[in-house]
Protein backbone atom coordinates (compact mmCIF):
# COMPACT_ATOMS: atom_id res chain seq x y z
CA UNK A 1 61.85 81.41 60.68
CA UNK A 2 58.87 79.31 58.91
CA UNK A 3 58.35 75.66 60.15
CA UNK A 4 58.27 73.30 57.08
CA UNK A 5 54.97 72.36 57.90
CA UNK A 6 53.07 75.65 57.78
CA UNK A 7 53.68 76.86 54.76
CA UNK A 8 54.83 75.97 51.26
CA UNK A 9 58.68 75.83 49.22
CA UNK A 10 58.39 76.61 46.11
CA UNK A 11 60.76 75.61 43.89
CA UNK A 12 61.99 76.45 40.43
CA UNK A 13 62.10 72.81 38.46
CA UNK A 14 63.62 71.97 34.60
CA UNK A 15 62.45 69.37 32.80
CA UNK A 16 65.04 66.89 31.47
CA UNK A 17 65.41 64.85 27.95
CA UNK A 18 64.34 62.02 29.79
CA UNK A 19 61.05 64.01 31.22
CA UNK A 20 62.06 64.25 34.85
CA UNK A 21 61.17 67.07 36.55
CA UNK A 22 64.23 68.21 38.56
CA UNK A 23 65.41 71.33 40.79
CA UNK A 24 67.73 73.91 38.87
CA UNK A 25 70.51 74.99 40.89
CA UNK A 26 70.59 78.19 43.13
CA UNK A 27 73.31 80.26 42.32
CA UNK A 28 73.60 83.60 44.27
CA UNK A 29 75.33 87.08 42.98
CA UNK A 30 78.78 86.02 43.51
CA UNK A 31 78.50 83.08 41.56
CA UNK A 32 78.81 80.41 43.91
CA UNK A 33 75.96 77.30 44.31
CA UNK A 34 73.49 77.63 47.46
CA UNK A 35 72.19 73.95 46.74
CA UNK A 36 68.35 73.71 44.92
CA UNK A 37 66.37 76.66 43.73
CA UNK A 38 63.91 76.88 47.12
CA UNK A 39 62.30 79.63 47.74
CA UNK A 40 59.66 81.16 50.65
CA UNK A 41 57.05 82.81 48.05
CA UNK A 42 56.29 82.05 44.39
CA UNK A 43 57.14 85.54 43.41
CA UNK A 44 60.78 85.01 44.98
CA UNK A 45 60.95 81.84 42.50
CA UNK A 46 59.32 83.67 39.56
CA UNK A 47 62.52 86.28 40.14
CA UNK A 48 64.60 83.46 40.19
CA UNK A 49 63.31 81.89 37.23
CA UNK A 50 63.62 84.61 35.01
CA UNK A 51 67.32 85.11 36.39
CA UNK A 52 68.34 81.86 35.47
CA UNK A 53 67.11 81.94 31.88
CA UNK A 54 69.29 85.50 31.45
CA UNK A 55 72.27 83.41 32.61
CA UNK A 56 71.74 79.73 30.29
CA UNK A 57 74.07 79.87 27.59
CA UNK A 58 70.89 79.26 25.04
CA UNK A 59 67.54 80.14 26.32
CA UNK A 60 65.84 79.76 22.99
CA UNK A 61 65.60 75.77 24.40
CA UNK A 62 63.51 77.01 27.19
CA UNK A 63 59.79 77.81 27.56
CA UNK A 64 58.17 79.17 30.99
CA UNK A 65 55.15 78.18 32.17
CA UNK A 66 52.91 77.59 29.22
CA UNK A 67 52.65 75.15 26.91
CA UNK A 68 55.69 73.17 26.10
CA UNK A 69 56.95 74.36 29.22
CA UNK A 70 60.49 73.13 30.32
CA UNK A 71 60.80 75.66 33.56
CA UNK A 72 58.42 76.16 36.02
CA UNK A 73 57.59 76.82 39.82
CA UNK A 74 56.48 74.26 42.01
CA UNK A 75 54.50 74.52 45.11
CA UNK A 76 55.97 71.89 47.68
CA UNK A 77 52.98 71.06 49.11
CA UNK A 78 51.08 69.46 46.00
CA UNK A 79 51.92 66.96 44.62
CA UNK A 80 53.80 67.42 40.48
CA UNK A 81 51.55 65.58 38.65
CA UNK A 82 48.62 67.24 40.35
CA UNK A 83 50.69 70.97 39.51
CA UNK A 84 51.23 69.65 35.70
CA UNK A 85 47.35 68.68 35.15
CA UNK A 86 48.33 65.46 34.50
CA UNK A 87 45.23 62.98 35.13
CA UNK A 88 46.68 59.98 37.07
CA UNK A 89 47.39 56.86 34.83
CA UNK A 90 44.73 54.58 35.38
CA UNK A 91 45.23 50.95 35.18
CA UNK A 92 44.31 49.03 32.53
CA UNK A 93 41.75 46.45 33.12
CA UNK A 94 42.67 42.42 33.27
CA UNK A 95 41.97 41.19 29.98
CA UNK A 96 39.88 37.75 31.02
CA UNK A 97 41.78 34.91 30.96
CA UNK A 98 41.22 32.04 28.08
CA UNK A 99 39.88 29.06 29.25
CA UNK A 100 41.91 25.95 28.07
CA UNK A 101 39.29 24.25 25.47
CA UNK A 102 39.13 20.16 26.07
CA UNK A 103 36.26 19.23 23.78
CA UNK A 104 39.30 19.29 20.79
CA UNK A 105 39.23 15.64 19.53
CA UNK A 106 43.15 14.13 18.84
């Protein structure tokens, strides 16, 4: 067996309404849940991935990885946003603040 730390999980992740990435559920042959979609090699999740779209009841609503994707592999040991090519957000910069003005005559 693999320690955790030498090697990566991959695992097969669905994008929800709400844009969360989150782990679809492993269901084996018989039908009964295992607990996430992890798996030892990408090509193990790929299988999996493709399985799981024959079983949705409408997999018109799903799109693997390409654009507009809503399923797709992820490697455990980088980080999403890195996996998704999304740029980290940068913070905006402080707007200066106004200086009170006390040459206003009353």
């Amino acid at each position: 067996m693999r320690s955790a730390d030498s090697c990566p999980v991959y695992i097969v992740k669905r994008l929800s309404k709400s844009g969360i990435w989150s782990a679809v559920s492993l269901i084996d042959s018989n039908g009964s849940f295992r607990g996430e979609a992890k798996f030892e090699t990408r090509k193990e999740a790929e299988e999996y991935m493709a399985a799981y779209l024959k079983r949705m009841k409408n997999p018109q609503n799903f799109t693997l990885e390409g654009k507009g994707t809503n399923l797709k592999v992820f490697d455990s040991s980088m980080p999403d946003d890195k996996q998704l090519g999304v740029k980290p957000a940068k913070k905006p910069a402080a707007k200066p603040s106004k200086k009170p003005d006390f040459t206003r005559d009353f």
